[in-house]
PDB file of N, CA and C in Angstrom:
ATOM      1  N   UNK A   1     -35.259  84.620 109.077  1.00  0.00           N
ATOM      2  CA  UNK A   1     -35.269  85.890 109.758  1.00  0.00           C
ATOM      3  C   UNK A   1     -36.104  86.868 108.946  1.00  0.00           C
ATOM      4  N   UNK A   2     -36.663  87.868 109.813  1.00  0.00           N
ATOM      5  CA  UNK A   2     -37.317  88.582 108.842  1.00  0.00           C
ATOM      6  C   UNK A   2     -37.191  90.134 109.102  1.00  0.00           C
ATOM      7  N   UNK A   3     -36.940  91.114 107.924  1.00  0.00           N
ATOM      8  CA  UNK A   3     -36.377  92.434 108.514  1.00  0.00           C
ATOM      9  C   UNK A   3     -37.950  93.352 109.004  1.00  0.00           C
ATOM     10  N   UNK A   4     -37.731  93.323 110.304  1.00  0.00           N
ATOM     11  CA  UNK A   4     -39.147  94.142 111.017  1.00  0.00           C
ATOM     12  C   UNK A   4     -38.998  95.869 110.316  1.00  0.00           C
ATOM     13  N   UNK A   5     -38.106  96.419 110.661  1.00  0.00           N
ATOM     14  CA  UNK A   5     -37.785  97.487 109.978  1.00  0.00           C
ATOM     15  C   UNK A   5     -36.411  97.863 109.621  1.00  0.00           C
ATOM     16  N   UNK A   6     -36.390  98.910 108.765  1.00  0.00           N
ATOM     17  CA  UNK A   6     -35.111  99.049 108.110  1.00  0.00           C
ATOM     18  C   UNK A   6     -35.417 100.774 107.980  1.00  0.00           C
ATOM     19  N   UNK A   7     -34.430 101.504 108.438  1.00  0.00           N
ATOM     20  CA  UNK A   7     -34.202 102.810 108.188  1.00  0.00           C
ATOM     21  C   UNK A   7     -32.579 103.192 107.543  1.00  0.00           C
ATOM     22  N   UNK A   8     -33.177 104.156 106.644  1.00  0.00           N
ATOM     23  CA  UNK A   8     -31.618 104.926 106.578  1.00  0.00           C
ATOM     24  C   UNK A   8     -31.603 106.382 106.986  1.00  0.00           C
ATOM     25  N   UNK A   9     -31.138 106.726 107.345  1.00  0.00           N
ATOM     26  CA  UNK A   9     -30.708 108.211 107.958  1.00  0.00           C
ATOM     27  C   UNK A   9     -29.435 108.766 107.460  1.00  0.00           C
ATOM     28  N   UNK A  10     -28.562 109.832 107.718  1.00  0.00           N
ATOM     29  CA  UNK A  10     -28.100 110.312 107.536  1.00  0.00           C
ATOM     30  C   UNK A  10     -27.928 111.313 109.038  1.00  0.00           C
ATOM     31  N   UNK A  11     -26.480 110.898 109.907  1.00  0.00           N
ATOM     32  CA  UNK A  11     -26.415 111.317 111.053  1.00  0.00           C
ATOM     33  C   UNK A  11     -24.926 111.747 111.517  1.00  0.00           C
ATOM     34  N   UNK A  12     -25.164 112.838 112.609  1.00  0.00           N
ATOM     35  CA  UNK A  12     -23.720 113.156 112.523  1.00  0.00           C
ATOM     36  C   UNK A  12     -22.553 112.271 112.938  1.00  0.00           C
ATOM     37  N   UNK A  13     -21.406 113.075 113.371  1.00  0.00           N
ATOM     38  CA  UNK A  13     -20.160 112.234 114.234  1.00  0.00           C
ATOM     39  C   UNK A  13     -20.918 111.729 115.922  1.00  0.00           C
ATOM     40  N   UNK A  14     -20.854 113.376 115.816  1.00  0.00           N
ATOM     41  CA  UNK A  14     -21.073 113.471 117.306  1.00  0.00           C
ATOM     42  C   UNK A  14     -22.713 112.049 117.710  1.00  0.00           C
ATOM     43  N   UNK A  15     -23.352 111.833 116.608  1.00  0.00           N
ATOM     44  CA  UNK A  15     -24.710 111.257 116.746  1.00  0.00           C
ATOM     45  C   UNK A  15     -24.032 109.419 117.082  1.00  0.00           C
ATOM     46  N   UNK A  16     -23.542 109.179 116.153  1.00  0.00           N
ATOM     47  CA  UNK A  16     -22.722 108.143 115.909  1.00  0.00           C
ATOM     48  C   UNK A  16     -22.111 107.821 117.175  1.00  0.00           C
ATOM     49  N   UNK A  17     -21.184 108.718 117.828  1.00  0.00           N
ATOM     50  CA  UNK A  17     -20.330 108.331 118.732  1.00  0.00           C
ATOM     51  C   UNK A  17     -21.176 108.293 119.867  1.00  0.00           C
ATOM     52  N   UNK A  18     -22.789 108.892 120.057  1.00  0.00           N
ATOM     53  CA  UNK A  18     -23.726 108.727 121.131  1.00  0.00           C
ATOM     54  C   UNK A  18     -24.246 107.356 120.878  1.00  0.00           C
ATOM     55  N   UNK A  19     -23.678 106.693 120.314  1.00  0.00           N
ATOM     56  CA  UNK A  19     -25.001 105.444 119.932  1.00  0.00           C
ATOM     57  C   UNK A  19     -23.938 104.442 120.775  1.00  0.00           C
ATOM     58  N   UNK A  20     -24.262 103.429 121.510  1.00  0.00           N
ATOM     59  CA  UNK A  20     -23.660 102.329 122.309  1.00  0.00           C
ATOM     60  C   UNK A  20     -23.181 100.747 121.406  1.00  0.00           C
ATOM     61  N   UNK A  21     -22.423 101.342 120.933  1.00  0.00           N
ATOM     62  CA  UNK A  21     -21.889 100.755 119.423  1.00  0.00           C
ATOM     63  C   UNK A  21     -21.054  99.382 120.351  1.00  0.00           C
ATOM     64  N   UNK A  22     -21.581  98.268 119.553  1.00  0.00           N
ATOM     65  CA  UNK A  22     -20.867  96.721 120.118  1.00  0.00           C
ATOM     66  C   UNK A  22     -19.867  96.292 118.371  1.00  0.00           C
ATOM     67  N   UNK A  23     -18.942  95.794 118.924  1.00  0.00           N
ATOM     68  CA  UNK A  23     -18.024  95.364 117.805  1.00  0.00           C
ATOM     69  C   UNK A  23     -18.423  93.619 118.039  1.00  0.00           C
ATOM     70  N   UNK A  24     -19.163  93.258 116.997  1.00  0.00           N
ATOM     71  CA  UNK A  24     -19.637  92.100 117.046  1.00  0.00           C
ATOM     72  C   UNK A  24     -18.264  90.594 116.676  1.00  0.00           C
ATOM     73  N   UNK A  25     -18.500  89.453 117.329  1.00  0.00           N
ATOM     74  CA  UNK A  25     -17.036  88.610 117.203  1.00  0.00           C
ATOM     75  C   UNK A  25     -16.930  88.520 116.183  1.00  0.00           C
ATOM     76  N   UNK A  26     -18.096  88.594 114.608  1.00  0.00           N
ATOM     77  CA  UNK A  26     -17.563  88.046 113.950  1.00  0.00           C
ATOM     78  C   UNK A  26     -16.918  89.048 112.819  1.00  0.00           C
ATOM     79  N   UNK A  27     -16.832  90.698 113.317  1.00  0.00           N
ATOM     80  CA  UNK A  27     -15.832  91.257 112.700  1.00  0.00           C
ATOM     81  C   UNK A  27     -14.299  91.138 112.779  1.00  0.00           C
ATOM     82  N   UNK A  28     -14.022  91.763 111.454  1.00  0.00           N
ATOM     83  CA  UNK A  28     -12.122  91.105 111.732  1.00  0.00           C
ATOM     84  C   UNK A  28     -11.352  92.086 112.580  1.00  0.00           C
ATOM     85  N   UNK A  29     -10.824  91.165 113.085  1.00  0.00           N
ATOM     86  CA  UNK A  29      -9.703  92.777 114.177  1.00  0.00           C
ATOM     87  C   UNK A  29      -9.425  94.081 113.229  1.00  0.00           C
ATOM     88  N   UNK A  30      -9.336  95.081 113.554  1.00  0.00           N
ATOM     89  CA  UNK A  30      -8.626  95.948 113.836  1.00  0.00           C
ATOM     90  C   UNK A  30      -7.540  96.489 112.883  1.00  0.00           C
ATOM     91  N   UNK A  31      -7.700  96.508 111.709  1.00  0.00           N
ATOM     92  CA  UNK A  31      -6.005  96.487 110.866  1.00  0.00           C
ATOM     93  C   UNK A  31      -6.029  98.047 109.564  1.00  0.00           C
ATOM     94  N   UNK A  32      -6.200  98.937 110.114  1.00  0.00           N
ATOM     95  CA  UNK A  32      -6.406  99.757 108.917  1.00  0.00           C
ATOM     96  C   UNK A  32      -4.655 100.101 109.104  1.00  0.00           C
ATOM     97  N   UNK A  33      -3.993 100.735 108.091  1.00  0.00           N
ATOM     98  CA  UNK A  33      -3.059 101.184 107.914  1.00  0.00           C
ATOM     99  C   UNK A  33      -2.759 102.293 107.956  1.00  0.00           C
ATOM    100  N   UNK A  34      -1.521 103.111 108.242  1.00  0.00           N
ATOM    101  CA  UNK A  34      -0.976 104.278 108.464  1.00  0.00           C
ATOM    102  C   UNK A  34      -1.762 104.788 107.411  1.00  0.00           C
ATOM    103  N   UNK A  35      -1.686 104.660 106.154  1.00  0.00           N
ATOM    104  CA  UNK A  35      -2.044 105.438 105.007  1.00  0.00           C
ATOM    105  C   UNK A  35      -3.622 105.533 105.098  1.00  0.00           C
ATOM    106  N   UNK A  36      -4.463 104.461 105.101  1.00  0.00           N
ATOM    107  CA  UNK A  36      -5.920 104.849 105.445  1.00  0.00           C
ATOM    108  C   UNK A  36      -6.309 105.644 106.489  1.00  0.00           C
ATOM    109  N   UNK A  37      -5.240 105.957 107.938  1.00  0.00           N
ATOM    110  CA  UNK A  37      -5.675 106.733 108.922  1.00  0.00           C
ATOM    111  C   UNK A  37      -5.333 107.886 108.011  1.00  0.00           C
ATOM    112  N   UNK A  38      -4.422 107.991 107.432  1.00  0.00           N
ATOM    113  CA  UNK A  38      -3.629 109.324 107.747  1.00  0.00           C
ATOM    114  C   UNK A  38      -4.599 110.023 106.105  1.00  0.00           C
ATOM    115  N   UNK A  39      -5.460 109.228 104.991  1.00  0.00           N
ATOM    116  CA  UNK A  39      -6.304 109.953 104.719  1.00  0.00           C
ATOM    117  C   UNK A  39      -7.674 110.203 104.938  1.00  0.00           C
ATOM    118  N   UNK A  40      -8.049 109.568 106.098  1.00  0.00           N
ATOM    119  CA  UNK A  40      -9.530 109.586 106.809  1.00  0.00           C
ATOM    120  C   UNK A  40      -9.312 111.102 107.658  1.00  0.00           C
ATOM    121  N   UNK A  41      -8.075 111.198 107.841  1.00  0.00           N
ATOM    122  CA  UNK A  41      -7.461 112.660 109.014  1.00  0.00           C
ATOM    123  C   UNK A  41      -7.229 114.091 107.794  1.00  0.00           C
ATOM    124  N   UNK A  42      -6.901 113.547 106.548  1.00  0.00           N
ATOM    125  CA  UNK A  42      -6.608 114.838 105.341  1.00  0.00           C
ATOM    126  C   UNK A  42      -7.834 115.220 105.259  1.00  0.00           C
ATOM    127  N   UNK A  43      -8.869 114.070 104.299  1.00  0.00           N
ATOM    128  CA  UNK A  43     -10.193 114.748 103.752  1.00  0.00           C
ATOM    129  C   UNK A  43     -11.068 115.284 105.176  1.00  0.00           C
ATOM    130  N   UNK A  44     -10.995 114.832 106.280  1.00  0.00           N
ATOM    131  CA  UNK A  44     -12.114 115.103 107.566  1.00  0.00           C
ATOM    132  C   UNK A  44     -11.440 116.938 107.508  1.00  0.00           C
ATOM    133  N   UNK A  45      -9.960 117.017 107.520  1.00  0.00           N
ATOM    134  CA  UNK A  45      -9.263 117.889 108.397  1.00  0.00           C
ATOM    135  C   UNK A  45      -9.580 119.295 106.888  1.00  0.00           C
ATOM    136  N   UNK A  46      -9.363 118.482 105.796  1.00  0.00           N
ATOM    137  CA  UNK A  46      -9.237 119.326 104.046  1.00  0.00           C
ATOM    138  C   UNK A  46     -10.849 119.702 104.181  1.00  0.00           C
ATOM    139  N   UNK A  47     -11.722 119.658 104.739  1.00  0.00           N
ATOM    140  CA  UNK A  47     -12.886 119.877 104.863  1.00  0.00           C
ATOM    141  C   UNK A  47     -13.172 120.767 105.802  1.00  0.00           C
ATOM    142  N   UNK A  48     -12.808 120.859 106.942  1.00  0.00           N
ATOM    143  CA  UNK A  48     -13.035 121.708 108.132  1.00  0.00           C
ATOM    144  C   UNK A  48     -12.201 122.564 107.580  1.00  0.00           C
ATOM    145  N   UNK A  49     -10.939 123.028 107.068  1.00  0.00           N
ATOM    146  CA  UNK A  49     -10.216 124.320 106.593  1.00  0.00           C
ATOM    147  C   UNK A  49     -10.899 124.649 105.566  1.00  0.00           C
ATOM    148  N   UNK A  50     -11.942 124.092 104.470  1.00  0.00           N
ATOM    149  CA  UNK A  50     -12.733 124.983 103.772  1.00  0.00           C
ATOM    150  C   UNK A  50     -14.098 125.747 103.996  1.00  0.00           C
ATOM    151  N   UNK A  51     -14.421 124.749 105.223  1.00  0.00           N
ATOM    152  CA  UNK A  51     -15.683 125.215 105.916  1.00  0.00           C
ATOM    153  C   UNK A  51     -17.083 124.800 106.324  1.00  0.00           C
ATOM    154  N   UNK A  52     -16.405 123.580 104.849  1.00  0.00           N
ATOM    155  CA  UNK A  52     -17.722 122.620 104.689  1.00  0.00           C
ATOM    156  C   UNK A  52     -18.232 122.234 105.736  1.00  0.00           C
ATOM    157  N   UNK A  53     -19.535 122.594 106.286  1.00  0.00           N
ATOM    158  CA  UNK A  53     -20.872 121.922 107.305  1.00  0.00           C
ATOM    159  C   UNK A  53     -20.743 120.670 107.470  1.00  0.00           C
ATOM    160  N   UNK A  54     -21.493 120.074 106.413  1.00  0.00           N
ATOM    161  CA  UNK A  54     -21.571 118.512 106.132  1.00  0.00           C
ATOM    162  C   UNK A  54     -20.369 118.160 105.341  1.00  0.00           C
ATOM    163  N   UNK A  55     -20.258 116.745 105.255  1.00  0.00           N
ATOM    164  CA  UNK A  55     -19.116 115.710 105.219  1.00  0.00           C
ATOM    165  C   UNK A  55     -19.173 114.679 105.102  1.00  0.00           C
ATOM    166  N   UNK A  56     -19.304 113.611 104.012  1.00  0.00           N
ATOM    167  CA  UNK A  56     -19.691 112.366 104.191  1.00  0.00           C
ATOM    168  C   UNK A  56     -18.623 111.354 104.676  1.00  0.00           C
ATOM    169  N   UNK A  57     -18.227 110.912 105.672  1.00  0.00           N
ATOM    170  CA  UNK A  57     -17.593 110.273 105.784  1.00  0.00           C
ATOM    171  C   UNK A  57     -17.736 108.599 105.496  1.00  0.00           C
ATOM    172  N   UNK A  58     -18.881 108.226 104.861  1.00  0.00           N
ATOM    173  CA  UNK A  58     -19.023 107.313 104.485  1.00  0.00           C
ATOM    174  C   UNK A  58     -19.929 106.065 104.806  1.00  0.00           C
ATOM    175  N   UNK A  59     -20.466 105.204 104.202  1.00  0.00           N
ATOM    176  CA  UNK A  59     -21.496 104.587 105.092  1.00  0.00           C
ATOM    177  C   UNK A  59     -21.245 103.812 106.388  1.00  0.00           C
ATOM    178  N   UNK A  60     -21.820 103.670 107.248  1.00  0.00           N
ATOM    179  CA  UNK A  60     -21.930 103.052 108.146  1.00  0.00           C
ATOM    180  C   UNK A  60     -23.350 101.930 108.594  1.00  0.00           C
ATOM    181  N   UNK A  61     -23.250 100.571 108.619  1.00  0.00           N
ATOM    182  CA  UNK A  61     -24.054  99.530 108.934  1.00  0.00           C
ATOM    183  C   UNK A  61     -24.439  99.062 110.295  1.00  0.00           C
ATOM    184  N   UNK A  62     -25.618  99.503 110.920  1.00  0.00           N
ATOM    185  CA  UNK A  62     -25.531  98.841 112.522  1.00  0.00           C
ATOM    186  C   UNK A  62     -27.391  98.187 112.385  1.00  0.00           C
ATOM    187  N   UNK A  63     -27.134  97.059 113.463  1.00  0.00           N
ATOM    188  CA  UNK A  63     -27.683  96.731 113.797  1.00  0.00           C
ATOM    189  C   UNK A  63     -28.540  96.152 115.063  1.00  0.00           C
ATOM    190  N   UNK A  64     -29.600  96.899 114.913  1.00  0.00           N
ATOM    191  CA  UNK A  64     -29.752  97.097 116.671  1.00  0.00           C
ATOM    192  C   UNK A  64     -30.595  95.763 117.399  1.00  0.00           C
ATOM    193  N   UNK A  65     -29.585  95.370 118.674  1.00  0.00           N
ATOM    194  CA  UNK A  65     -29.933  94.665 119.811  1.00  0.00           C
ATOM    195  C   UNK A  65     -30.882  95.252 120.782  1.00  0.00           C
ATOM    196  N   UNK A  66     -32.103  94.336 121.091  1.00  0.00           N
ATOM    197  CA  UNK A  66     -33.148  95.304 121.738  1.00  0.00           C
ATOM    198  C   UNK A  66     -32.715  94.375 122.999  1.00  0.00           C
ATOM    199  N   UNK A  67     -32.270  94.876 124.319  1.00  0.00           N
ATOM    200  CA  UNK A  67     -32.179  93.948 125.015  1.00  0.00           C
ATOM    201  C   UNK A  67     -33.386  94.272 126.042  1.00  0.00           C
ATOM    202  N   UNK A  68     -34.355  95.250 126.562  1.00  0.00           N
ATOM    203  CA  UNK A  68     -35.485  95.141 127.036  1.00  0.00           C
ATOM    204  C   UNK A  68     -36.313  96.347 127.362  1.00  0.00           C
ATOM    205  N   UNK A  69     -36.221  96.397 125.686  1.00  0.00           N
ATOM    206  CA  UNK A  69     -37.412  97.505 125.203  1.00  0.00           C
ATOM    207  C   UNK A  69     -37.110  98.824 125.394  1.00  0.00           C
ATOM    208  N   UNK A  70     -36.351  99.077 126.298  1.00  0.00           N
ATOM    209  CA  UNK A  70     -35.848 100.741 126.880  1.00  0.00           C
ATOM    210  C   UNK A  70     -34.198 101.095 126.395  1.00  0.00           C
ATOM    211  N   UNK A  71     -33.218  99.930 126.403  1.00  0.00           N
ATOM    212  CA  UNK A  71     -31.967 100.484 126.263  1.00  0.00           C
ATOM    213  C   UNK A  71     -31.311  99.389 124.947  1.00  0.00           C
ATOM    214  N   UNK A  72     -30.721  99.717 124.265  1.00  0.00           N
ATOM    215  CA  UNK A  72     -30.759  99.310 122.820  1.00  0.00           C
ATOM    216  C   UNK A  72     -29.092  99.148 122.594  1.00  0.00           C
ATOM    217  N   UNK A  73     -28.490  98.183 122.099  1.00  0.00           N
ATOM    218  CA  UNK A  73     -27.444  98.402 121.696  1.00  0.00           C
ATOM    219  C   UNK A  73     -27.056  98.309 120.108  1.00  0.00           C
ATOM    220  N   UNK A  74     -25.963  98.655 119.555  1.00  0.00           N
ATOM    221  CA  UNK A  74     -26.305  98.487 118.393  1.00  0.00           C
ATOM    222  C   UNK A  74     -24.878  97.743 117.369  1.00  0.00           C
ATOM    223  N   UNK A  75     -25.205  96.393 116.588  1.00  0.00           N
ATOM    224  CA  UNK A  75     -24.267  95.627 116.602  1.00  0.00           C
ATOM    225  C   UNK A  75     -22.818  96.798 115.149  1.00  0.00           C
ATOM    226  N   UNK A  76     -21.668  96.715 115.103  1.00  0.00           N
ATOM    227  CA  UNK A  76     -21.803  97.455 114.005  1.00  0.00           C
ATOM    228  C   UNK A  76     -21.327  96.894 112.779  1.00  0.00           C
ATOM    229  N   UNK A  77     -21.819  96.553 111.923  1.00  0.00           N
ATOM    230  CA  UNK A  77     -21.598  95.488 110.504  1.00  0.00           C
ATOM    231  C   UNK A  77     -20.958  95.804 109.782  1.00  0.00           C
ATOM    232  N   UNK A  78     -20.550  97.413 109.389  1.00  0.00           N
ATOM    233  CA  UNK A  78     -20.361  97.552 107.828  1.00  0.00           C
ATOM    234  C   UNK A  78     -19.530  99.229 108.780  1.00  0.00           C
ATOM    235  N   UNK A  79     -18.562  99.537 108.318  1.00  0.00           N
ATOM    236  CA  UNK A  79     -17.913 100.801 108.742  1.00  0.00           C
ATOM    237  C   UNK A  79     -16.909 100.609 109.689  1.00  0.00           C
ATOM    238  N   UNK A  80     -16.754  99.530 110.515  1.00  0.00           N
ATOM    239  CA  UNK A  80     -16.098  99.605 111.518  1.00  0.00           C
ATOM    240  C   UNK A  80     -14.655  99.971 111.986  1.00  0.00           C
ATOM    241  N   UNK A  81     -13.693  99.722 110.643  1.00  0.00           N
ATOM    242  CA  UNK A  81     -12.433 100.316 110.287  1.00  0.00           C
ATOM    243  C   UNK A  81     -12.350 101.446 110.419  1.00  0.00           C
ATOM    244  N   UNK A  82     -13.137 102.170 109.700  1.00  0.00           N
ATOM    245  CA  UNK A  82     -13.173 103.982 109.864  1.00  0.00           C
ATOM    246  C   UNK A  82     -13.748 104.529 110.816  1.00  0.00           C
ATOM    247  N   UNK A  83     -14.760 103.789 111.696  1.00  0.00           N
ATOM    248  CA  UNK A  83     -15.627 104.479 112.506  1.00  0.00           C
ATOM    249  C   UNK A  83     -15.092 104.455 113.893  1.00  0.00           C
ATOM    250  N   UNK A  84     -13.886 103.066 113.670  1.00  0.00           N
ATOM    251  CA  UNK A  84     -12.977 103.124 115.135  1.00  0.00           C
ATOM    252  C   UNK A  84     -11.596 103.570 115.065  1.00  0.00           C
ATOM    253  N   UNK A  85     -10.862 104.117 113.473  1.00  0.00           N
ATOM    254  CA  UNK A  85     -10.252 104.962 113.353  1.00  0.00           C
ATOM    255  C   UNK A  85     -10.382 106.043 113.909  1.00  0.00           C
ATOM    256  N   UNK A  86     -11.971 106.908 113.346  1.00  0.00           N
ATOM    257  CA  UNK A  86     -11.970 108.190 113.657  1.00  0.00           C
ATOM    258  C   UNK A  86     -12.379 108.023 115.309  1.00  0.00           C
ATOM    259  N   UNK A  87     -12.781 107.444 116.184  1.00  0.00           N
ATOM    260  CA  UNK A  87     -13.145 107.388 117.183  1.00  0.00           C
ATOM    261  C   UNK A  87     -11.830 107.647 117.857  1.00  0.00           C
ATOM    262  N   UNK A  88     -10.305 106.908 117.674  1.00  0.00           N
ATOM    263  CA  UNK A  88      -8.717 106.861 117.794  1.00  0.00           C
ATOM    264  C   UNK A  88      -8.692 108.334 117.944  1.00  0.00           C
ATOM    265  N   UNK A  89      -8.806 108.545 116.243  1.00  0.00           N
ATOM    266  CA  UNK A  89      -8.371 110.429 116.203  1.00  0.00           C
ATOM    267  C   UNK A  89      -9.000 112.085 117.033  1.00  0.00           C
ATOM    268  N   UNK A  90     -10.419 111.268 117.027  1.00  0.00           N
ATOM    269  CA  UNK A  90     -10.836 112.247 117.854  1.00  0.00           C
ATOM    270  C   UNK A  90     -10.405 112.315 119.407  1.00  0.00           C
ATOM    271  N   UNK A  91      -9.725 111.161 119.771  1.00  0.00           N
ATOM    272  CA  UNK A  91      -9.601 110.797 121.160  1.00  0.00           C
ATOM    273  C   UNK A  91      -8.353 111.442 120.966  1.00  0.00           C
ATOM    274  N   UNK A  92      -7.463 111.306 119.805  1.00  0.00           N
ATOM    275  CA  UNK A  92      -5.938 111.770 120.275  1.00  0.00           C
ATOM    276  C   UNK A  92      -6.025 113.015 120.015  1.00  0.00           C
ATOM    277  N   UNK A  93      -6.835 113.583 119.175  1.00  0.00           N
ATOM    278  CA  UNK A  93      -6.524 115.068 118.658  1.00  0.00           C
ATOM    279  C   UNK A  93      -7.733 116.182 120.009  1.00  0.00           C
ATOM    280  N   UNK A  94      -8.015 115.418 121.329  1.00  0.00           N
ATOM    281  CA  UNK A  94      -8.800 115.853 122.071  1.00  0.00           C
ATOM    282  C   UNK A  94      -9.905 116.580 121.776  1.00  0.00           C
ATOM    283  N   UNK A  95     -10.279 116.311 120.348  1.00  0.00           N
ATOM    284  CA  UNK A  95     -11.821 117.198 119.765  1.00  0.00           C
ATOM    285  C   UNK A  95     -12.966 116.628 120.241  1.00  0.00           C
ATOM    286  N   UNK A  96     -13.962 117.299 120.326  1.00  0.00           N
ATOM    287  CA  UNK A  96     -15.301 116.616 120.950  1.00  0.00           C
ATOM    288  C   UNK A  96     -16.347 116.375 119.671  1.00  0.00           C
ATOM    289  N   UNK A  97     -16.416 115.385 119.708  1.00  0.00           N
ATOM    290  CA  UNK A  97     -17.452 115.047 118.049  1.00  0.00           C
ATOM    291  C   UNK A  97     -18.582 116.072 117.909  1.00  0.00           C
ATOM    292  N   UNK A  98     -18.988 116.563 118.599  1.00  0.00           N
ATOM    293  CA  UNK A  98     -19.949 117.475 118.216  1.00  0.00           C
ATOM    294  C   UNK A  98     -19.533 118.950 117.241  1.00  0.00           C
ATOM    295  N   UNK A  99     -18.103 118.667 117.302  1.00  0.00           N
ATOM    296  CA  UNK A  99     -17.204 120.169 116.671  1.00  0.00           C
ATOM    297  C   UNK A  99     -17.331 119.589 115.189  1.00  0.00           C
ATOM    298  N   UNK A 100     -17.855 118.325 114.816  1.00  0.00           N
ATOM    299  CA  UNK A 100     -17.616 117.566 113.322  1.00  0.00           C
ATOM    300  C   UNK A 100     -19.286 117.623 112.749  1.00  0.00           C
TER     301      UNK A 100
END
């Protein structure tokens, strides 16, 4: 295989949650724990009460499926615990990612 290109960026929530994100089979289910949600929800939440803009919530790995040239999906490798955590929280706490 050979890597055609490789970018890194630096992008928001709201950017993230626009992207057509596939949970590929050969990630592992689903298993973060009360305690990893409940500090992915302190530092996101300990951040917005100080004011802070930006926020790293941490890296995230995708890799994009070109399926015909115009609409792109993108597989996701590396983040997926936290990135479908916070996807959970924003859904329960009815915030719209663009407020992050």
């Amino acid at each position: 295989m050979t890597l055609i290109q490789d970018e890194l960026k630096i992008i928001s929530v709201n950017e993230l949650m626009n992207i057509n994100l596939k949970i590929p089979d050969y990630q592992r289910p689903y298993r973060w724990s009360s305690s990893s949600t409940n500090t992915l929800f302190a530092d996101t939440y300990g951040a917005y009460k100080l004011g802070i803009d930006e926020y790293r919530l941490g890296s995230v790995i995708l890799h994009r499926v070109n399926y015909n040239n115009q609409h792109y999906d993108y597989n996701l490798v590396d983040g997926q615990q936290r990135t479908t955590t916070l996807s959970i929280l924003l859904y329960v706490l009815g915030e719209k990612a663009k407020n992050f």
